[in-house]
Protein backbone atom coordinates (compact mmCIF):
# COMPACT_ATOMS: atom_id res chain seq x y z
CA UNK A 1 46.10 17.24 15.47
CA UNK A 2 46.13 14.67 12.72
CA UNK A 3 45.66 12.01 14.86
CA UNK A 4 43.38 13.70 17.07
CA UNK A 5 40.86 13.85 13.87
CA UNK A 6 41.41 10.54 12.48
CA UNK A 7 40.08 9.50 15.80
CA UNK A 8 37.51 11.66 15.83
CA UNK A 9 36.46 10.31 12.78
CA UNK A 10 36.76 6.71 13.11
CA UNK A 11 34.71 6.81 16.65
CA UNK A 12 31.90 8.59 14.78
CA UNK A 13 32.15 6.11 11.42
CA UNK A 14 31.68 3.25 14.61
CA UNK A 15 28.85 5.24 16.09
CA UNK A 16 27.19 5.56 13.05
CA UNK A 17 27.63 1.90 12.17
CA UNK A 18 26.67 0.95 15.81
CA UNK A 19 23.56 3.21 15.67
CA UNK A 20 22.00 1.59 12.59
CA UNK A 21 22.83 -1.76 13.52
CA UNK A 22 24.64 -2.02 9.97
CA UNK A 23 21.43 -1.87 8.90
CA UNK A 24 20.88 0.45 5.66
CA UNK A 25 18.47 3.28 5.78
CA UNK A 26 18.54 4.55 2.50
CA UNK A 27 14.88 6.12 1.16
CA UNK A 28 14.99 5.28 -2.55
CA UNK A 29 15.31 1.29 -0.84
CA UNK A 30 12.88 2.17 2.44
CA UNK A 31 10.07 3.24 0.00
CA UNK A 32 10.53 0.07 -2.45
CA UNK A 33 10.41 -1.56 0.92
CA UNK A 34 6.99 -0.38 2.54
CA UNK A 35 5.85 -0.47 -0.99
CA UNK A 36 5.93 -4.13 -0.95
CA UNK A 37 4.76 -4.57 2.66
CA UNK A 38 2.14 -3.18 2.08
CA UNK A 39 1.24 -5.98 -0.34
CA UNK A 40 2.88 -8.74 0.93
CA UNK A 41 2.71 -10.16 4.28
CA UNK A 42 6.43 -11.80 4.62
CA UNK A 43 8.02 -8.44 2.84
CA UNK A 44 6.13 -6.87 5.96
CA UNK A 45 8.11 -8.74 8.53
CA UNK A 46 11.10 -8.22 6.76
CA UNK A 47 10.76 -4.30 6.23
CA UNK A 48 9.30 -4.37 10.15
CA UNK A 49 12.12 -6.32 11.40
CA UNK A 50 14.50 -3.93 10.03
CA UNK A 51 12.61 -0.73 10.97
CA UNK A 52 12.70 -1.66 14.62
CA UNK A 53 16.06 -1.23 14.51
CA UNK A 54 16.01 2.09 13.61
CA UNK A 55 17.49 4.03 16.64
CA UNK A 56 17.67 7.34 15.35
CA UNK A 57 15.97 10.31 14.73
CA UNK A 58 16.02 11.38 11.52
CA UNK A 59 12.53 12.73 10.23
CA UNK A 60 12.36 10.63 6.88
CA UNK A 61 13.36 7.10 8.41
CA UNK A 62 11.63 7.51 11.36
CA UNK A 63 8.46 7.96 9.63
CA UNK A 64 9.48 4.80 7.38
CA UNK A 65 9.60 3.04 11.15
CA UNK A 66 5.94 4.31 11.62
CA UNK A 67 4.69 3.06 8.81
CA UNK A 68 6.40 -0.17 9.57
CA UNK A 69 4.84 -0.25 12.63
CA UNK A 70 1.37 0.11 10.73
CA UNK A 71 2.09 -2.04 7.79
CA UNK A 72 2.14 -4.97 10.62
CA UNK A 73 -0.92 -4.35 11.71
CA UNK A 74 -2.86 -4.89 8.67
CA UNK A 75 -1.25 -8.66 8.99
CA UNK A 76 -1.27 -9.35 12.27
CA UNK A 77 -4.47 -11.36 13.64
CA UNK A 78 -5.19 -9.82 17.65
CA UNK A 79 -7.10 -7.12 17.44
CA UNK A 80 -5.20 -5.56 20.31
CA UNK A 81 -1.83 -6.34 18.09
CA UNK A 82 -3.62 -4.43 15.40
CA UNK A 83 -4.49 -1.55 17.62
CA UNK A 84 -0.91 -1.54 19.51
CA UNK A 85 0.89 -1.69 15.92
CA UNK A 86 -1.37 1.70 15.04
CA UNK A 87 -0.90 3.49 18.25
CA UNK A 88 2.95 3.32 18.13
CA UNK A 89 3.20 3.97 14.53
CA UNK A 90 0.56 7.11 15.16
CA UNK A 91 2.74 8.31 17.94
CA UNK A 92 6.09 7.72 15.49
CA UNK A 93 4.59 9.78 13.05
CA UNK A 94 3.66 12.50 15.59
CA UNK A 95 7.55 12.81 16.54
CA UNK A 96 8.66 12.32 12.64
CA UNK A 97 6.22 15.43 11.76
CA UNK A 98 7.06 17.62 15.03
CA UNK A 99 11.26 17.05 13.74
CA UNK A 100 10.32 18.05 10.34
CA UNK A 101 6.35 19.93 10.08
CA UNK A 102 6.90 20.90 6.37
CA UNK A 103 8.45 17.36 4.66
CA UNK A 104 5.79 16.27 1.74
CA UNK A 105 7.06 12.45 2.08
CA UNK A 106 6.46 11.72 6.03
CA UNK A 107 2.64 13.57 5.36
CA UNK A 108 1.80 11.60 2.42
CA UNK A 109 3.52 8.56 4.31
CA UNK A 110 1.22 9.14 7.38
CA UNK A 111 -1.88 10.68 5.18
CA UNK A 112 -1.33 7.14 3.26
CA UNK A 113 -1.66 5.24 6.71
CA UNK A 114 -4.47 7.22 8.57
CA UNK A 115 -6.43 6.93 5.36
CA UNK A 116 -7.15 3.15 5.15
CA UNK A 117 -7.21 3.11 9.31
CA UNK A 118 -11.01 3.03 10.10
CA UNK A 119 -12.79 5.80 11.08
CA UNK A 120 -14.30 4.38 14.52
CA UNK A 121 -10.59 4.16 15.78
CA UNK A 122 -10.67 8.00 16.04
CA UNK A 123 -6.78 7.94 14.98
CA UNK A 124 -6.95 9.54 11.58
CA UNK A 125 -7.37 13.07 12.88
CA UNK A 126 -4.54 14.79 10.25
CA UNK A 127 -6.27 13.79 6.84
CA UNK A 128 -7.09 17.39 6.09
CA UNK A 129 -3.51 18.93 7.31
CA UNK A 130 -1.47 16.30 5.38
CA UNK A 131 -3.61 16.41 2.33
CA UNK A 132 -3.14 20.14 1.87
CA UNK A 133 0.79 19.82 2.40
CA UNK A 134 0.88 17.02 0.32
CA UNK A 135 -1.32 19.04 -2.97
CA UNK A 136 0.95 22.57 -1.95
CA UNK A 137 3.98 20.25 -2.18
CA UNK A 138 3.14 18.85 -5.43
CA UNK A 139 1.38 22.10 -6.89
CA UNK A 140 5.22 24.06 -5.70
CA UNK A 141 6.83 20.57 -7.73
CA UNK A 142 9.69 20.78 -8.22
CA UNK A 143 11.00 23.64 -5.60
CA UNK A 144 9.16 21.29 -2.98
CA UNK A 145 12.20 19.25 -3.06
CA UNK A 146 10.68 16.24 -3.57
CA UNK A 147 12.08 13.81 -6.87
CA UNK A 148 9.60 13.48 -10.34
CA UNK A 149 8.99 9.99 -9.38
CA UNK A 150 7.90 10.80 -5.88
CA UNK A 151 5.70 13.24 -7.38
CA UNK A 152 4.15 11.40 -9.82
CA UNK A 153 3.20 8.53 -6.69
CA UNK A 154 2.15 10.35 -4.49
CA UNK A 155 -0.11 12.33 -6.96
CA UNK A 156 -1.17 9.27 -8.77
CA UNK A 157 -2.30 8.02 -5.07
CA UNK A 158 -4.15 11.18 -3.88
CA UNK A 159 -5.90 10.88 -7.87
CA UNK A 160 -7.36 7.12 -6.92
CA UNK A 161 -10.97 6.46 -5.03
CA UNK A 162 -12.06 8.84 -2.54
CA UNK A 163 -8.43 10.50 -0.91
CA UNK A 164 -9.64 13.58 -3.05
CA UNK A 165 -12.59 15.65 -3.55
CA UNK A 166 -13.24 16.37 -6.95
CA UNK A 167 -12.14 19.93 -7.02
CA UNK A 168 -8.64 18.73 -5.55
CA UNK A 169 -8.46 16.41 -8.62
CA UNK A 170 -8.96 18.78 -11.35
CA UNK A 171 -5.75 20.63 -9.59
CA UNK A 172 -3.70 17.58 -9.46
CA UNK A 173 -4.36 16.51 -12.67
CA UNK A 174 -3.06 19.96 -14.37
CA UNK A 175 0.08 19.45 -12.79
CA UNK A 176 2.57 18.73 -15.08
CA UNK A 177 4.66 16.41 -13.49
């Protein structure tokens, strides 16, 4: 019986390993990562290159691969590139939000793409819904599960230019987070 479970084991440690590519997935390193894409065009291809390999389907990561996916196209020159890079990240994010409807991170993760998209590509159509998850997330801080840090960024972000109406901003910035 022993046996039978170290076996069991060791397959799935070799699965696991096989699945990711060796590649680590770890969030606290994935957001650092699309952090700096999104400033920097060779961090892009780096963080894209290693999101592609993502085979899985775990919410969280997957919605790191669609930002990936829309990070690029913000670098890349062909407008068709640009559009292809938004479609499949749009259509990532779709899948990372029907695995997990209620996660703060993926909304503000997707709210933070569809935001800067523009308008005329009719593909920012969840604004509203992951704005209102994303201030009921951080208004429930910190039973929403999400860490102080996250809070404070993605708070800090919905507090900047025009993400908020001004209403929405007086709530946010009574939070004490």
């Amino acid at each position: 019986m022993a046996k039978h479970l170290l076996l069991f084991f060791s397959f799935f440690l070799l699965q696991t390993a096989l699945a990711g590519g060796g590649t680590s997935y770890k969030i606290a390193e994935l957001r650092q990562e699309y952090l700096q894409a999104s400033r920097d065009e060779e961090a892009a291809r780096r963080f894209y290159a290693k999101m592609s390999g993502y085979k899985q389907q775990e919410p969280l990561v997957l919605a790191y691969k669609a930002a990936s996916e829309a990070v690029m196209a913000k670098y890349v020159w062909n407008p068709y590139s640009k559009l292809k890079h938004l479609k499949t990240g749009g259509e990532m994010f779709a899948e990372a939000v029907a695995l997990d409807a209620k996660h703060p991170e993926i909304r503000f993760l997707r709210f933070t793409v569809e935001h800067y998209v523009p308008r005329y590509l009719n593909m920012s159509q969840h604004l509203q819904e992951d704005k209102q998850l994303i201030i009921r997330s951080l208004q429930a801080y910190p039973r929403s599960g999400i860490s102080a840090e996250l809070a404070r960024a993605m708070r800090d972000f919905m507090l900047q230019k025009d993400h908020c109406t001004e209403e929405e901003k007086k709530v946010l910035q009574q939070l004490k987070i």
